[in-house]
N, C-alpha and C. Protein backbone atom coordinates (compact mmCIF):
# COMPACT_ATOMS: atom_id res chain seq x y z
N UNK A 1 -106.80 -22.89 -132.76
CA UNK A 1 -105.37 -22.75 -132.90
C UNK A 1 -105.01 -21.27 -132.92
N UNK A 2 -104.46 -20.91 -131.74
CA UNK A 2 -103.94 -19.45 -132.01
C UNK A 2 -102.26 -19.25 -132.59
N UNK A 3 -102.83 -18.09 -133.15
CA UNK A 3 -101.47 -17.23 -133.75
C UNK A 3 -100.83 -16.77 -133.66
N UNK A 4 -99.38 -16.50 -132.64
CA UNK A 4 -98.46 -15.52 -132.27
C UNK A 4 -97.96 -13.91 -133.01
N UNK A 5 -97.42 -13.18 -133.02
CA UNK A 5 -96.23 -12.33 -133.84
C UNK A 5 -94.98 -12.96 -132.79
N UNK A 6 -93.59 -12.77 -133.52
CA UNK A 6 -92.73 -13.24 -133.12
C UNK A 6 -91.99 -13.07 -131.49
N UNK A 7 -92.34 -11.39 -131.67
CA UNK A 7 -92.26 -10.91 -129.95
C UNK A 7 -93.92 -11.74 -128.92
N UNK A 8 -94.26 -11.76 -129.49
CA UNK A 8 -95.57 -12.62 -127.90
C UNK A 8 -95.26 -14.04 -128.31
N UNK A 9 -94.57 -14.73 -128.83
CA UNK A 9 -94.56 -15.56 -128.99
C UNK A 9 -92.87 -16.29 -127.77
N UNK A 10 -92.06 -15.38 -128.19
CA UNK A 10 -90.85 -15.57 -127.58
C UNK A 10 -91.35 -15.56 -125.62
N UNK A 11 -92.29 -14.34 -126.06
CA UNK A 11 -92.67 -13.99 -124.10
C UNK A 11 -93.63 -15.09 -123.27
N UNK A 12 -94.19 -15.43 -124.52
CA UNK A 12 -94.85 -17.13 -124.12
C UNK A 12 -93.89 -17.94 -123.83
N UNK A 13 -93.06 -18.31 -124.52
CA UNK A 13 -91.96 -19.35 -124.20
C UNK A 13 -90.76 -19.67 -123.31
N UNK A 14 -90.57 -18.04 -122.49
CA UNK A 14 -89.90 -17.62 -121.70
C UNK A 14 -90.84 -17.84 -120.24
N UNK A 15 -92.01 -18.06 -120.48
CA UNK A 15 -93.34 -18.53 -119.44
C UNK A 15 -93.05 -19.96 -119.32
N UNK A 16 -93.45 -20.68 -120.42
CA UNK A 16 -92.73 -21.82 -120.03
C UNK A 16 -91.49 -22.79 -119.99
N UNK A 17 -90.57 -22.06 -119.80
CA UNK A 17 -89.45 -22.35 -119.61
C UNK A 17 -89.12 -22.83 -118.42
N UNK A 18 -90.54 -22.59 -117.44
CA UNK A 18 -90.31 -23.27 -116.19
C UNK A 18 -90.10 -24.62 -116.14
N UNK A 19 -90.66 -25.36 -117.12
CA UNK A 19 -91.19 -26.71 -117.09
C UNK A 19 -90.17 -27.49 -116.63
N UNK A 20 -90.31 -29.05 -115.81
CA UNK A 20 -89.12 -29.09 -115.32
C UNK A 20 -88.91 -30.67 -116.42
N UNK A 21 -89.23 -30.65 -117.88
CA UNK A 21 -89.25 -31.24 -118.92
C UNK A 21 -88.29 -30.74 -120.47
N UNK A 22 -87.62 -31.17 -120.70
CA UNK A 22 -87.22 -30.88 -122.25
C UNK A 22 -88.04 -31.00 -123.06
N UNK A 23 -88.52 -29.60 -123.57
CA UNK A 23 -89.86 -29.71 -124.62
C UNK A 23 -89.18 -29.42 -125.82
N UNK A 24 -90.16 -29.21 -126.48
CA UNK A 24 -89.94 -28.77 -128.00
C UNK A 24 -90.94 -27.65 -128.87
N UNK A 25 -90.34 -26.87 -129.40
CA UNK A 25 -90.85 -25.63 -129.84
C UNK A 25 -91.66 -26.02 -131.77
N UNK A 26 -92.40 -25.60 -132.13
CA UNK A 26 -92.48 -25.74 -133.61
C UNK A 26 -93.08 -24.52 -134.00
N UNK A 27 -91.59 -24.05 -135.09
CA UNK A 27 -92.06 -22.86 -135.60
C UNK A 27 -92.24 -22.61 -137.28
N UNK A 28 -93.84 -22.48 -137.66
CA UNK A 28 -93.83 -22.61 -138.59
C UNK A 28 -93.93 -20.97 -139.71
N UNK A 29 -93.19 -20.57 -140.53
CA UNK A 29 -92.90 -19.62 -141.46
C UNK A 29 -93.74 -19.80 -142.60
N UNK A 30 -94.77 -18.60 -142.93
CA UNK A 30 -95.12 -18.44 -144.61
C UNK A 30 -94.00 -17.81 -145.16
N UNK A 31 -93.48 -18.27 -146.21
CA UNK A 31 -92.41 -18.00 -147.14
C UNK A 31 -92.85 -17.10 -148.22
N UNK A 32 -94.36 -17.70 -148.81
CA UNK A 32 -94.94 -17.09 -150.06
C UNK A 32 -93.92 -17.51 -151.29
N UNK A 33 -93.65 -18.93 -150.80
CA UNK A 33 -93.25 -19.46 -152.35
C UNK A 33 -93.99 -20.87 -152.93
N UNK A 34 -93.72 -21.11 -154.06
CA UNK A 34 -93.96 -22.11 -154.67
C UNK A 34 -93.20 -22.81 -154.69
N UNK A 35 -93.23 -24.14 -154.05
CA UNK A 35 -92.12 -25.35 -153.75
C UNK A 35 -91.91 -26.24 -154.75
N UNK A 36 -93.27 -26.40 -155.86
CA UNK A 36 -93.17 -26.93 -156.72
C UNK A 36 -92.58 -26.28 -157.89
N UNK A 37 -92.24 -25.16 -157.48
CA UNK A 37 -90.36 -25.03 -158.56
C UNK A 37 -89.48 -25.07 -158.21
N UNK A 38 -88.43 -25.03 -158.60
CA UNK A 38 -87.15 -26.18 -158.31
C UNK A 38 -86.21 -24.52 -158.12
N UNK A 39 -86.51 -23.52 -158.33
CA UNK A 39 -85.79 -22.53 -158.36
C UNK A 39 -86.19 -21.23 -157.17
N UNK A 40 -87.60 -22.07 -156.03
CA UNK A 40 -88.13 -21.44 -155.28
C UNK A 40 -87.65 -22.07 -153.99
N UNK A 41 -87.00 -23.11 -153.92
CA UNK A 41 -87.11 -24.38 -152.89
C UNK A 41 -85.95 -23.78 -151.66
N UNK A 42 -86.54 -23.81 -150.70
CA UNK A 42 -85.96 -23.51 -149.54
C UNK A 42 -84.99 -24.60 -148.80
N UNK A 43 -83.86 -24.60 -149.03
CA UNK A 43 -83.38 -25.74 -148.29
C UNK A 43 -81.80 -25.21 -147.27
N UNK A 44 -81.57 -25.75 -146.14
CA UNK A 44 -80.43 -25.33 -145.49
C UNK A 44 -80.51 -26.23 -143.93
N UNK A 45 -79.51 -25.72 -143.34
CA UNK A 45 -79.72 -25.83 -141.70
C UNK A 45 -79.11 -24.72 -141.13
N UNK A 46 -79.37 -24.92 -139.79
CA UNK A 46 -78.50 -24.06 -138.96
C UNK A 46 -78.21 -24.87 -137.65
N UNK A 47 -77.27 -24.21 -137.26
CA UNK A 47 -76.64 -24.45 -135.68
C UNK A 47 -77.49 -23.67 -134.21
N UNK A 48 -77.52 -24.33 -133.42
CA UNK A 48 -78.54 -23.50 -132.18
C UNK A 48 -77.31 -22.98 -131.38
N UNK A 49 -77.67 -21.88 -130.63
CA UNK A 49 -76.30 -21.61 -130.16
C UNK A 49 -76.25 -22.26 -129.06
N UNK A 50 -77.04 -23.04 -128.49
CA UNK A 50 -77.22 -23.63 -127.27
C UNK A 50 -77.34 -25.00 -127.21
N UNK A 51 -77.08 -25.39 -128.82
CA UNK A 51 -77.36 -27.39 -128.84
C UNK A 51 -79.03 -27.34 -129.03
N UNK A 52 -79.44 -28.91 -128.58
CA UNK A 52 -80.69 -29.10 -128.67
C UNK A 52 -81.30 -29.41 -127.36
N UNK A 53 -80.00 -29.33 -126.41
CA UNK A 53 -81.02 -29.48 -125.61
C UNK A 53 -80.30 -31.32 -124.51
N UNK A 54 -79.96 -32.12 -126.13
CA UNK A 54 -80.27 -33.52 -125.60
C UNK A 54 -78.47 -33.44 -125.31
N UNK A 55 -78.22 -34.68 -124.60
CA UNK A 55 -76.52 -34.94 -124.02
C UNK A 55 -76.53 -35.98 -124.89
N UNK A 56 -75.56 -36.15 -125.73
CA UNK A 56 -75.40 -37.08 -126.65
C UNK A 56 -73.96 -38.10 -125.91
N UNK A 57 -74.82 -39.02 -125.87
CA UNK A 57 -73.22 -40.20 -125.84
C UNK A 57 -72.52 -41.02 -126.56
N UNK A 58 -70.99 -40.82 -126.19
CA UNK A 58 -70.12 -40.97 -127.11
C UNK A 58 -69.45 -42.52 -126.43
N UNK A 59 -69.27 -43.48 -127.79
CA UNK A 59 -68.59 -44.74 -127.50
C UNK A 59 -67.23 -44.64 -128.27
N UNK A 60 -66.14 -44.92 -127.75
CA UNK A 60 -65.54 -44.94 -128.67
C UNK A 60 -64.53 -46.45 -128.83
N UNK A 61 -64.44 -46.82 -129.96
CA UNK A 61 -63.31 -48.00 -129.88
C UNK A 61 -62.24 -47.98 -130.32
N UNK A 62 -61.41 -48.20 -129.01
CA UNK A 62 -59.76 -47.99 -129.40
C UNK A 62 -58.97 -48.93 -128.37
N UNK A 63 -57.93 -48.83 -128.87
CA UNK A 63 -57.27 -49.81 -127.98
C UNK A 63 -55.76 -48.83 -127.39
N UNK A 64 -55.30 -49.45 -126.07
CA UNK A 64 -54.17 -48.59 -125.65
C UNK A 64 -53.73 -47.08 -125.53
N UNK A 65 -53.47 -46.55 -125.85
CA UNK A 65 -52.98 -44.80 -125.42
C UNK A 65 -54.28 -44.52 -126.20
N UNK A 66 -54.61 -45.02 -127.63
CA UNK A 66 -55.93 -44.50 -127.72
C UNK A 66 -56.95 -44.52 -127.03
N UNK A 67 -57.42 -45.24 -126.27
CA UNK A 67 -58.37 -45.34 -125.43
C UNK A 67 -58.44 -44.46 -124.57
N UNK A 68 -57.13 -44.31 -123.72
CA UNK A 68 -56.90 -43.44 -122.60
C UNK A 68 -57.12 -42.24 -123.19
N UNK A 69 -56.76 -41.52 -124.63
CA UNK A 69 -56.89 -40.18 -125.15
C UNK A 69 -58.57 -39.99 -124.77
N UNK A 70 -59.29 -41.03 -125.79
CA UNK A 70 -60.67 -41.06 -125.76
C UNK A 70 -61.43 -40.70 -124.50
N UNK A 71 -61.17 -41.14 -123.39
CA UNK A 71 -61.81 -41.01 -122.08
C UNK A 71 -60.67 -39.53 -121.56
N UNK A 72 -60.03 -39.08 -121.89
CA UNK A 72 -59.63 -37.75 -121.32
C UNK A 72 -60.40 -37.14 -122.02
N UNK A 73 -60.49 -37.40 -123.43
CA UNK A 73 -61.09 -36.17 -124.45
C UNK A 73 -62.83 -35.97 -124.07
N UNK A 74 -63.28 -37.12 -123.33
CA UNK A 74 -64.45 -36.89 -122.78
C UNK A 74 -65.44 -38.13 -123.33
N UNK A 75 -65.06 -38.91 -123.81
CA UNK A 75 -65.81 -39.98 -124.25
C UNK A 75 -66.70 -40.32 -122.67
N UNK A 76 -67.82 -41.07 -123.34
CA UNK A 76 -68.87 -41.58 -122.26
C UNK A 76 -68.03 -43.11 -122.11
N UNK A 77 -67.70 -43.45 -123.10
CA UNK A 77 -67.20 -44.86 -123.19
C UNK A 77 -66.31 -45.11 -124.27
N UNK A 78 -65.12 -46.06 -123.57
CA UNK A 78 -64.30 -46.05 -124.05
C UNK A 78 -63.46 -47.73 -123.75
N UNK A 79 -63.34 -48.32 -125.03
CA UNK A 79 -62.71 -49.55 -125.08
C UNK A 79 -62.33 -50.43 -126.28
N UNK A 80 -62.53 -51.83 -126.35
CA UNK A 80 -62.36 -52.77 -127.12
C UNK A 80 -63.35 -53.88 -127.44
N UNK A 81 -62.31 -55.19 -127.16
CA UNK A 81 -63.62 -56.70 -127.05
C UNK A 81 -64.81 -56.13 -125.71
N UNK A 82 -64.39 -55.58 -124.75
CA UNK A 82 -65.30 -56.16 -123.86
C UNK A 82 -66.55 -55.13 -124.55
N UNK A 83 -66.53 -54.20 -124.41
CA UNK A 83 -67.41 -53.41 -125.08
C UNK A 83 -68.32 -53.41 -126.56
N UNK A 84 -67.31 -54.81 -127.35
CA UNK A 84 -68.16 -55.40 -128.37
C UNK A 84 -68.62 -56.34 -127.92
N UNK A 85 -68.76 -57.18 -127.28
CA UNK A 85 -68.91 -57.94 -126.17
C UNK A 85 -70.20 -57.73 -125.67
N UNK A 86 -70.38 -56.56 -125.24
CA UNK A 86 -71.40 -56.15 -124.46
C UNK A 86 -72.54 -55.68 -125.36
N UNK A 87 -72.01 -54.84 -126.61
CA UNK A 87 -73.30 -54.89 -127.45
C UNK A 87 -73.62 -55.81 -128.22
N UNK A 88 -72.93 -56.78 -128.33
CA UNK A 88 -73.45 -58.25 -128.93
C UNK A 88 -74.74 -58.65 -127.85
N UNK A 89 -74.74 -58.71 -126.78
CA UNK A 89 -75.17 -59.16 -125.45
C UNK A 89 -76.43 -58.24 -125.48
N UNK A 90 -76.72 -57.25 -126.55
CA UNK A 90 -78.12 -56.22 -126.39
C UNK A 90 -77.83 -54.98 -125.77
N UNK A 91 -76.67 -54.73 -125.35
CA UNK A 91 -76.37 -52.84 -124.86
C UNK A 91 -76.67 -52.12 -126.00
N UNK A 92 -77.01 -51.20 -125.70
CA UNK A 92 -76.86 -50.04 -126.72
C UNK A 92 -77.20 -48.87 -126.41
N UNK A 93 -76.80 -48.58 -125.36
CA UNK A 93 -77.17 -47.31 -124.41
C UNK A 93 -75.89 -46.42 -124.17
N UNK A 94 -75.82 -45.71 -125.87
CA UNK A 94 -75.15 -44.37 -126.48
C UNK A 94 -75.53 -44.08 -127.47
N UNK A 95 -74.82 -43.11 -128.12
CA UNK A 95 -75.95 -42.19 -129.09
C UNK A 95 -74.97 -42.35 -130.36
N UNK A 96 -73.44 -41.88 -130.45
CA UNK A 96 -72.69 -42.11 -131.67
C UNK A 96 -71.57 -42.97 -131.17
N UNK A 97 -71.53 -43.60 -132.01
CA UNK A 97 -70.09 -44.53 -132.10
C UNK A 97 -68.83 -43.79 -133.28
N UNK A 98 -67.33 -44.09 -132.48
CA UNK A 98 -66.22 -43.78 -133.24
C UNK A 98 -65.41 -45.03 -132.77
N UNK A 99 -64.81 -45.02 -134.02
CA UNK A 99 -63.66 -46.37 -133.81
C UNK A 99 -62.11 -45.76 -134.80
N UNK A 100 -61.28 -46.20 -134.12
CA UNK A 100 -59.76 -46.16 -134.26
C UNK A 100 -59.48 -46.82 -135.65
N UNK A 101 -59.03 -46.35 -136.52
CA UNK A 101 -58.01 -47.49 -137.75
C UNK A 101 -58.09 -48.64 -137.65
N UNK A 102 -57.34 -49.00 -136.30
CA UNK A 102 -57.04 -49.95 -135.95
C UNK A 102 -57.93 -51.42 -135.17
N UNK A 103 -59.24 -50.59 -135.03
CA UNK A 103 -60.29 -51.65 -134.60
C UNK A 103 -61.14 -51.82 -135.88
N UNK A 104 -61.18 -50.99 -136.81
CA UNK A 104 -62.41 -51.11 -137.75
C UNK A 104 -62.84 -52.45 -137.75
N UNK A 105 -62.05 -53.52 -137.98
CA UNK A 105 -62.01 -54.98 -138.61
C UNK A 105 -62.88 -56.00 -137.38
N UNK A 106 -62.30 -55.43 -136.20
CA UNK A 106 -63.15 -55.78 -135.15
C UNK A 106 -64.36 -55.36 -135.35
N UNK A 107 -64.82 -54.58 -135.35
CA UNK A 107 -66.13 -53.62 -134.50
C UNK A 107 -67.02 -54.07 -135.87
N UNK A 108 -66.46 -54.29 -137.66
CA UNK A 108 -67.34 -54.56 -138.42
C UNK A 108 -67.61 -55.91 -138.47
């Protein structure tokens, strides 16, 4: 298992960046703390400035001018029954679901 510094490590990764695959990087940090105190514990996130990478799809359920907003605003999908309909039937090929006020009662 070899060991980078942060600059040969970046110039490696810029090597394979050819790949014509969405990979994934793992970068692991010594901190030099003790996790088993509660006053050492590293916790947070951050934002990538570039995403992750993946296209996330969006369903949304609404009915009438809502709908139409939904698919301008960029929804992957956008509807009502037929679309509950369809994931009753085994679809499930999107990533987050949003629903309107006004469908909750449906869609639960």
């Amino acid at each position: 298992e070899q060991k980078y510094g942060l600059n040969d490590a970046i110039v490696l990764l810029k090597e394979f960046s050819k790949l014509k695959f969405n990979s994934t990087v793992d970068i692991i940090f010594r901190l030099g703390i003790d996790p088993s105190k509660g006053d050492q514990a590293v916790k947070g996130s951050c934002v990538l400035p570039h995403g992750t990478g993946k296209t996330v799809k969006v369903l949304v359920f609404a009915k009438g001018e809502k709908e139409k907003e939904a698919r301008e605003s960029g929804a992957d999908f956008a509807g009502n029954q037929e679309l509950i309909l369809k994931i009753q039937e085994g679809w499930l090929d999107f990533d987050r679901v949003v629903a309107t006020p006004d469908m909750m009662a449906e869609v639960s």
